[in-house]
PDB file of N, CA and C in Angstrom:
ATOM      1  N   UNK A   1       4.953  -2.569   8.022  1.00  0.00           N
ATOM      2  CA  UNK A   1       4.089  -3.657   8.432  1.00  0.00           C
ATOM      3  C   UNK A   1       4.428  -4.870   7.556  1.00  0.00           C
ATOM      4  N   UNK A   2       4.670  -6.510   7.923  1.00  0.00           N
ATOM      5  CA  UNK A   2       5.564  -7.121   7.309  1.00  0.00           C
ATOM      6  C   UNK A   2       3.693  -7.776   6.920  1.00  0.00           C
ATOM      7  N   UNK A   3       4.236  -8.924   5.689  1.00  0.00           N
ATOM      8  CA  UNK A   3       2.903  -8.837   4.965  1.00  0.00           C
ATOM      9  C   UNK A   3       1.781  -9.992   5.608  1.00  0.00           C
ATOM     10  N   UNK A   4       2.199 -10.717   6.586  1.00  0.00           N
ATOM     11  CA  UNK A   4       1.373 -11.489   7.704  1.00  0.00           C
ATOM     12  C   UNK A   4       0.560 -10.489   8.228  1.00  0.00           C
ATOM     13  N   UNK A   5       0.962  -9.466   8.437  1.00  0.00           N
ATOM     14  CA  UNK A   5       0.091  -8.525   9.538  1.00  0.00           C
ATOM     15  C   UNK A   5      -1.010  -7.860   8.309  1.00  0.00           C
ATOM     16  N   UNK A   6      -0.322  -7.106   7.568  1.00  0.00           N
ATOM     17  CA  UNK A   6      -1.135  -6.861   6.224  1.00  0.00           C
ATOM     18  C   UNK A   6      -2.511  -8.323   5.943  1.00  0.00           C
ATOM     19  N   UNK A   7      -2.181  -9.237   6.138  1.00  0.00           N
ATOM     20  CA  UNK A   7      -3.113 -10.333   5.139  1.00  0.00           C
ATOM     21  C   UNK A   7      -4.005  -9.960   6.603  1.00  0.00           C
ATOM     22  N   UNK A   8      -3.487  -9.983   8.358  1.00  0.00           N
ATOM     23  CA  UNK A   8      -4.619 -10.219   9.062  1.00  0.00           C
ATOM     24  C   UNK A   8      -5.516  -9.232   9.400  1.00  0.00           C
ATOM     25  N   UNK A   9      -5.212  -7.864   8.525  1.00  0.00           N
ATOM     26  CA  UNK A   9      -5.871  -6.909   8.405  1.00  0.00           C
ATOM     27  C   UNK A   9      -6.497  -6.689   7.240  1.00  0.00           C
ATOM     28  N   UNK A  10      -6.377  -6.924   6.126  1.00  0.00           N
ATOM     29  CA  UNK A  10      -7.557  -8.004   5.396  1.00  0.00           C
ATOM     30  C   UNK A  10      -8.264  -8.459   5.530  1.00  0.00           C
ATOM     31  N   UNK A  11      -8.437  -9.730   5.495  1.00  0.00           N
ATOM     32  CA  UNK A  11      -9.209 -10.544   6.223  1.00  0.00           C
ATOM     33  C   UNK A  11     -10.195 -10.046   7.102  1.00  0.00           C
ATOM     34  N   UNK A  12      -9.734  -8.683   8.000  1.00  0.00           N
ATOM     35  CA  UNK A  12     -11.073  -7.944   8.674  1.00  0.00           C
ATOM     36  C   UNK A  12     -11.919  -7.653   8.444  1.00  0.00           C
ATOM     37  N   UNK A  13     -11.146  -7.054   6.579  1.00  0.00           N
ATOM     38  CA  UNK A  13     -12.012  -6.388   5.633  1.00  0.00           C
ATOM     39  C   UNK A  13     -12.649  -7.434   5.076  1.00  0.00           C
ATOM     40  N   UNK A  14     -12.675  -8.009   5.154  1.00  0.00           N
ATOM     41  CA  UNK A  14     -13.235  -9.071   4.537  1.00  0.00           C
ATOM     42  C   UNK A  14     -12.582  -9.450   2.708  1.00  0.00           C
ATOM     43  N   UNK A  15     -11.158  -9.184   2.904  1.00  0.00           N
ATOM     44  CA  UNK A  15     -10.524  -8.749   1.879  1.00  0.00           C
ATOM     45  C   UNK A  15      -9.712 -10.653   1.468  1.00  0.00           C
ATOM     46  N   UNK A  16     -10.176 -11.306   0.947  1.00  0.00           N
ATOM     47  CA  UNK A  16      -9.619 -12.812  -0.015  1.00  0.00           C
ATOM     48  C   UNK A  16      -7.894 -12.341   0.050  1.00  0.00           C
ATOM     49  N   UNK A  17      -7.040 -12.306   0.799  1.00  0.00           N
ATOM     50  CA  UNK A  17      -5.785 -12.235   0.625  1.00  0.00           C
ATOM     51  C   UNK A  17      -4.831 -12.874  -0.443  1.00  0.00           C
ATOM     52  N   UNK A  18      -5.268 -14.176  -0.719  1.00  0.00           N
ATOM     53  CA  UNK A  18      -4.358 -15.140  -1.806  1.00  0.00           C
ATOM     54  C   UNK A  18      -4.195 -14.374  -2.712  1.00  0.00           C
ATOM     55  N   UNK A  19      -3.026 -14.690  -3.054  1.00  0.00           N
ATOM     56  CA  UNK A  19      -2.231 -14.397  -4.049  1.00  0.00           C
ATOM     57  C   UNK A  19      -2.282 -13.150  -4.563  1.00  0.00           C
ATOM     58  N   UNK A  20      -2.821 -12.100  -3.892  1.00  0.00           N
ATOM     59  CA  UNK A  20      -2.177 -10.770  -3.929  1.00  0.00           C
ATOM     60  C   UNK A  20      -1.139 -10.173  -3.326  1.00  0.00           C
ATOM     61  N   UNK A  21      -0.686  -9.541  -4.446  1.00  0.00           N
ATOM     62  CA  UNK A  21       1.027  -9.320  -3.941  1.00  0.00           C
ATOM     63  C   UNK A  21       0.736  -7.895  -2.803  1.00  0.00           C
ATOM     64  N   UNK A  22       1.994  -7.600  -2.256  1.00  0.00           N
ATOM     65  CA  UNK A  22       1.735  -6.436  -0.977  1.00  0.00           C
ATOM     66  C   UNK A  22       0.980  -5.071  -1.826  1.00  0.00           C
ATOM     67  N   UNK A  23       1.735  -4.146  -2.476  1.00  0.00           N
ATOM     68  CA  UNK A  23       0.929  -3.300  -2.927  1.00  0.00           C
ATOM     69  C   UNK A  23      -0.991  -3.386  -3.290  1.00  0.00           C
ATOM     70  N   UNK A  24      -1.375  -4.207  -4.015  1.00  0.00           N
ATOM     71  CA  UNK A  24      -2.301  -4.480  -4.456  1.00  0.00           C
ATOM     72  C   UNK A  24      -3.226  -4.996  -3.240  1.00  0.00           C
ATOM     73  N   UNK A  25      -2.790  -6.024  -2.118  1.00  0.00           N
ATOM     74  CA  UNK A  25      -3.269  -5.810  -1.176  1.00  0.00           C
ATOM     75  C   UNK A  25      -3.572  -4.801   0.170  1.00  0.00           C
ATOM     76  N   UNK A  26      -2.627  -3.968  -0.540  1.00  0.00           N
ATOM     77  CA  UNK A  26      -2.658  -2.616   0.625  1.00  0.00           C
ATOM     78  C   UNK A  26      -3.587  -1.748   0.309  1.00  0.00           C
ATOM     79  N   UNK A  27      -3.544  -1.583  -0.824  1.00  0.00           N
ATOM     80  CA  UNK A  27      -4.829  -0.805  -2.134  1.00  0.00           C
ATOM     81  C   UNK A  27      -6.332  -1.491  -1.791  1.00  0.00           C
ATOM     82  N   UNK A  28      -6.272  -2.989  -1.841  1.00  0.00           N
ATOM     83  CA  UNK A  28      -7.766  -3.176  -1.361  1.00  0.00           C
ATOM     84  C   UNK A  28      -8.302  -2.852  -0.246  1.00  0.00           C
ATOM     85  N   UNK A  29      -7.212  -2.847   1.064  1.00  0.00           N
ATOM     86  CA  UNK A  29      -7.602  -2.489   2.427  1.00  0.00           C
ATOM     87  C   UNK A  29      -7.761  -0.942   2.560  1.00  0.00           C
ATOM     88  N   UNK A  30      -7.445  -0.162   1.178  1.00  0.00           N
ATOM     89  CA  UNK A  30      -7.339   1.463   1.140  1.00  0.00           C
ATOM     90  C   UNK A  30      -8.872   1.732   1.025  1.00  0.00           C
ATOM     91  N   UNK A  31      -8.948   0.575  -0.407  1.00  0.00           N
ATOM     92  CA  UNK A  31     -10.110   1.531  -0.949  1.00  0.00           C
ATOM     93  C   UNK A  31     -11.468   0.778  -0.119  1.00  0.00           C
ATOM     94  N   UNK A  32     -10.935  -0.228   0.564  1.00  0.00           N
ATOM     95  CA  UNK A  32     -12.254  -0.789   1.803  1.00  0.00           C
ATOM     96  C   UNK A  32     -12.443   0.479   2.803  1.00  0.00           C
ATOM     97  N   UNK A  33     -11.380   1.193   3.391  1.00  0.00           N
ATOM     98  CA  UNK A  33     -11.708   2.140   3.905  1.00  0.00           C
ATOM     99  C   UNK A  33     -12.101   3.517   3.822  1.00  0.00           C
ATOM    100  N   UNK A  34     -12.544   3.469   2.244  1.00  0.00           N
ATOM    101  CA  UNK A  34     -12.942   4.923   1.384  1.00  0.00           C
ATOM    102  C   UNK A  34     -11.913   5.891   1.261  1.00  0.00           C
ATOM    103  N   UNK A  35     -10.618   5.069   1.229  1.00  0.00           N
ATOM    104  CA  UNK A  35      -9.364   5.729   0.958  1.00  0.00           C
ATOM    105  C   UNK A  35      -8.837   5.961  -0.679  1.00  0.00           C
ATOM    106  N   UNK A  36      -7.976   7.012  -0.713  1.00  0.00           N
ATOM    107  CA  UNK A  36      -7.708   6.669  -2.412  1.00  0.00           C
ATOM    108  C   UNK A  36      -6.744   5.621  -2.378  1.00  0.00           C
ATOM    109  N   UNK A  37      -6.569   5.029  -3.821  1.00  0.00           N
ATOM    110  CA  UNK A  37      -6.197   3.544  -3.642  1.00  0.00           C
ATOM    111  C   UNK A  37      -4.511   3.856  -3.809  1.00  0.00           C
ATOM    112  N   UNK A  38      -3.494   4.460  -3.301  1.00  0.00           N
ATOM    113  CA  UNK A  38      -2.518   5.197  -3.513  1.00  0.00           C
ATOM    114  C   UNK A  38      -1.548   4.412  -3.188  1.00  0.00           C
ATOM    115  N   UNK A  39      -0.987   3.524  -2.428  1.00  0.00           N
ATOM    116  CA  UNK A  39      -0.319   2.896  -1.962  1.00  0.00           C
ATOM    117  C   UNK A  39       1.130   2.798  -3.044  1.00  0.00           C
ATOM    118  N   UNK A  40       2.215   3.096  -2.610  1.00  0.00           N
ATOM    119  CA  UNK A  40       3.242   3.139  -3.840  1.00  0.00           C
ATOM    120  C   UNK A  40       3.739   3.485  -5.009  1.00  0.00           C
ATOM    121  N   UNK A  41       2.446   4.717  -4.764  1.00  0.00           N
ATOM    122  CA  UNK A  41       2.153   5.569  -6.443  1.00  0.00           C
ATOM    123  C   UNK A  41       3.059   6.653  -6.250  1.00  0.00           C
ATOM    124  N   UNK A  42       3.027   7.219  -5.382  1.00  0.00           N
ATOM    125  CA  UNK A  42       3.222   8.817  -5.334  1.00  0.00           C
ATOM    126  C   UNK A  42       4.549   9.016  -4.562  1.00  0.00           C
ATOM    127  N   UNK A  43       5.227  10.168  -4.860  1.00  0.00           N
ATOM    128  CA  UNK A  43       6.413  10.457  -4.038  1.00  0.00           C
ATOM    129  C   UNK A  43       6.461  11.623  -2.757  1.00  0.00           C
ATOM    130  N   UNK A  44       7.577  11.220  -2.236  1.00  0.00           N
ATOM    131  CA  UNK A  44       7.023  11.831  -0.450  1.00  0.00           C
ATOM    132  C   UNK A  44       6.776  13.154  -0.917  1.00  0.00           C
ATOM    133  N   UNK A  45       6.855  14.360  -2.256  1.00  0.00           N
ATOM    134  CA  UNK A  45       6.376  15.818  -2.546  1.00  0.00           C
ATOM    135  C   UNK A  45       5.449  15.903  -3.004  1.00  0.00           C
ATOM    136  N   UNK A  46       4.846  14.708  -3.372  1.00  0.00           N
ATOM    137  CA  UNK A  46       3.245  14.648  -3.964  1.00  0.00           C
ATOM    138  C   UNK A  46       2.171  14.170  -2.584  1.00  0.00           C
ATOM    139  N   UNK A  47       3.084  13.337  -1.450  1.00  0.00           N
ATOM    140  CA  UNK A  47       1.521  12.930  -0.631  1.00  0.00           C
ATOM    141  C   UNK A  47       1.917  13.502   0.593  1.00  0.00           C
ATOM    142  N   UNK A  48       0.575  14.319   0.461  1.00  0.00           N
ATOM    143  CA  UNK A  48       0.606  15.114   2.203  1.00  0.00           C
ATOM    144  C   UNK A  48      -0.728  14.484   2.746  1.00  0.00           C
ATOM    145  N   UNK A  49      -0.318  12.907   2.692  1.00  0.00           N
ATOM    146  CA  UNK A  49      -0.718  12.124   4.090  1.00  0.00           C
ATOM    147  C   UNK A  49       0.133  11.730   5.101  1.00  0.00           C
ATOM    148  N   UNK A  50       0.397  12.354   5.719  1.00  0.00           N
ATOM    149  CA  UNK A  50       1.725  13.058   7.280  1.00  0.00           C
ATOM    150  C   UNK A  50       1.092  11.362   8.061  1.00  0.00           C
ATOM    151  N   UNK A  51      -0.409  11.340   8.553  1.00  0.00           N
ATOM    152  CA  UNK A  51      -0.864  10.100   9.224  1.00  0.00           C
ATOM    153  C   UNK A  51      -1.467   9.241   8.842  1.00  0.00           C
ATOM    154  N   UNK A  52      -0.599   8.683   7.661  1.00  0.00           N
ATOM    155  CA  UNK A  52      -1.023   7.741   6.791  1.00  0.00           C
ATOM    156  C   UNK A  52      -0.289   6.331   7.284  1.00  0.00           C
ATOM    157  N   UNK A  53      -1.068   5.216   7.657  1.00  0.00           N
ATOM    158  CA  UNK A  53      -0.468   4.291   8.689  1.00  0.00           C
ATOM    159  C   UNK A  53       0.791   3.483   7.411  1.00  0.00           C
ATOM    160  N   UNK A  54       0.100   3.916   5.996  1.00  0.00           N
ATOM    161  CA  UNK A  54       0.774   2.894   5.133  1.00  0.00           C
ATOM    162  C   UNK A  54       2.411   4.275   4.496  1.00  0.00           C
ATOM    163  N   UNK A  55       2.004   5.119   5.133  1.00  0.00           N
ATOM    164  CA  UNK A  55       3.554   5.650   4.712  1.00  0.00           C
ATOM    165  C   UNK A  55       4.866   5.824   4.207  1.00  0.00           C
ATOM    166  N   UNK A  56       5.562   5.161   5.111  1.00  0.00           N
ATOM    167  CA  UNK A  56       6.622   5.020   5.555  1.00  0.00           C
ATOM    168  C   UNK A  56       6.947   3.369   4.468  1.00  0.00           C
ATOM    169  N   UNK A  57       5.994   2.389   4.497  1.00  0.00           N
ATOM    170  CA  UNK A  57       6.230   1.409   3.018  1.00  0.00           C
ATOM    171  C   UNK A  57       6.144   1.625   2.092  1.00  0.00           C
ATOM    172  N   UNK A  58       5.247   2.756   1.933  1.00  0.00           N
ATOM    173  CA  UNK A  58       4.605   3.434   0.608  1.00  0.00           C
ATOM    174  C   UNK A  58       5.237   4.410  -0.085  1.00  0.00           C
ATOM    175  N   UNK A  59       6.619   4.981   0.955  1.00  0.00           N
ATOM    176  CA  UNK A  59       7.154   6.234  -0.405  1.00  0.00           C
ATOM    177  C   UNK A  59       8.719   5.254  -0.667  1.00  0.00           C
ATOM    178  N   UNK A  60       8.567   3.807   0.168  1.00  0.00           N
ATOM    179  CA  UNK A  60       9.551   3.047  -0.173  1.00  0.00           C
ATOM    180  C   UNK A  60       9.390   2.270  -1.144  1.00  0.00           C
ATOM    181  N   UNK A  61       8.113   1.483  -1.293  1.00  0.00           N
ATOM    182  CA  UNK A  61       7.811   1.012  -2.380  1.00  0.00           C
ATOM    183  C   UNK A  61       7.517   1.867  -3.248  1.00  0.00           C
ATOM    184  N   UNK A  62       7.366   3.210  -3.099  1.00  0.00           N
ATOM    185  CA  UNK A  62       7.030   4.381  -4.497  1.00  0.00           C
ATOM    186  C   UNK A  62       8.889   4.217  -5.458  1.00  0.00           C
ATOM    187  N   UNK A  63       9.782   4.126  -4.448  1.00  0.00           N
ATOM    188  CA  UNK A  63      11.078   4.425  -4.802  1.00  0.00           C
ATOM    189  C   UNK A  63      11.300   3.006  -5.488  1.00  0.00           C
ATOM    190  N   UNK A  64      11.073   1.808  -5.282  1.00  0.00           N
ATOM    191  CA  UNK A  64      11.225   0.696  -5.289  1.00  0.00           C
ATOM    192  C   UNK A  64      10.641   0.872  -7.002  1.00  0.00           C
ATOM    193  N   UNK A  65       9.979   1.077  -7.066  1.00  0.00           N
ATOM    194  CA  UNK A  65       8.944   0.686  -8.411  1.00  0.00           C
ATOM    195  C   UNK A  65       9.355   2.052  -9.248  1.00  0.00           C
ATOM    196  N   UNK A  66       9.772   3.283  -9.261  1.00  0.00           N
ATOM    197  CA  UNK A  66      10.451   3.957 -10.063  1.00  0.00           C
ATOM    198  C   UNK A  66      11.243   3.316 -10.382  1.00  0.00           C
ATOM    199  N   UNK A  67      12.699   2.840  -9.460  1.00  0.00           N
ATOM    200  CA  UNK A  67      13.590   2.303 -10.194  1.00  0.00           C
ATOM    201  C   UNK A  67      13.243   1.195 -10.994  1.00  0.00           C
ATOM    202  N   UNK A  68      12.919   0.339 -10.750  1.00  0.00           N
ATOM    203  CA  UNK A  68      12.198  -0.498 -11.876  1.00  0.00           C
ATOM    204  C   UNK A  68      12.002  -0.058 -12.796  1.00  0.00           C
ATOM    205  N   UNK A  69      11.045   0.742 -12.740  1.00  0.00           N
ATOM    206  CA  UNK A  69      10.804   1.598 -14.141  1.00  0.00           C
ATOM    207  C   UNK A  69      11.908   2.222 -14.970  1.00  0.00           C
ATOM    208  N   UNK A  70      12.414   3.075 -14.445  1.00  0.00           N
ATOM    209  CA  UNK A  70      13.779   3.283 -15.008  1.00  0.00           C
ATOM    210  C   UNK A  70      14.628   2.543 -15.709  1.00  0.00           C
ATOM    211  N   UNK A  71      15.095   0.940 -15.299  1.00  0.00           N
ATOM    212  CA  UNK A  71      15.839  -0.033 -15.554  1.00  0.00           C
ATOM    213  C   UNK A  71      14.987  -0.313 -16.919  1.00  0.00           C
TER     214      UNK A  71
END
């Protein structure tokens, strides 16, 4: 989901979009929905959320932000 669509699903939540970066805004729209706030934490053997809409960005940005870490 590119991060226009992210901010207009926000905003539903009634979620202040500015100047939060993607992760951190994906986390507020998590934990608006009584979700854990997980977004980019965990790796695809740790999350068995199979229908998790944020997925598929989330074990990319999980990979994204290890390497970082690493470096």
């Amino acid at each position: 989901m590119d991060i226009g669509e992210i901010r207009k699903l926000a905003a539903k939540f009634g979620i202040e979009p500015a100047g939060m970066e993607k992760a951190d805004l994906v986390r507020a729209i998590q934990r608006a929905e009584g979700l854990d706030e997980c977004f980019g934490l965990a790796s695809a053997e740790d999350c068995d959320e199979e229908s998790c809409m944020w997925r598929e960005d989330c074990l990319f940005e999980s990979v994204v932000e290890e390497n970082v870490a690493l470096s």
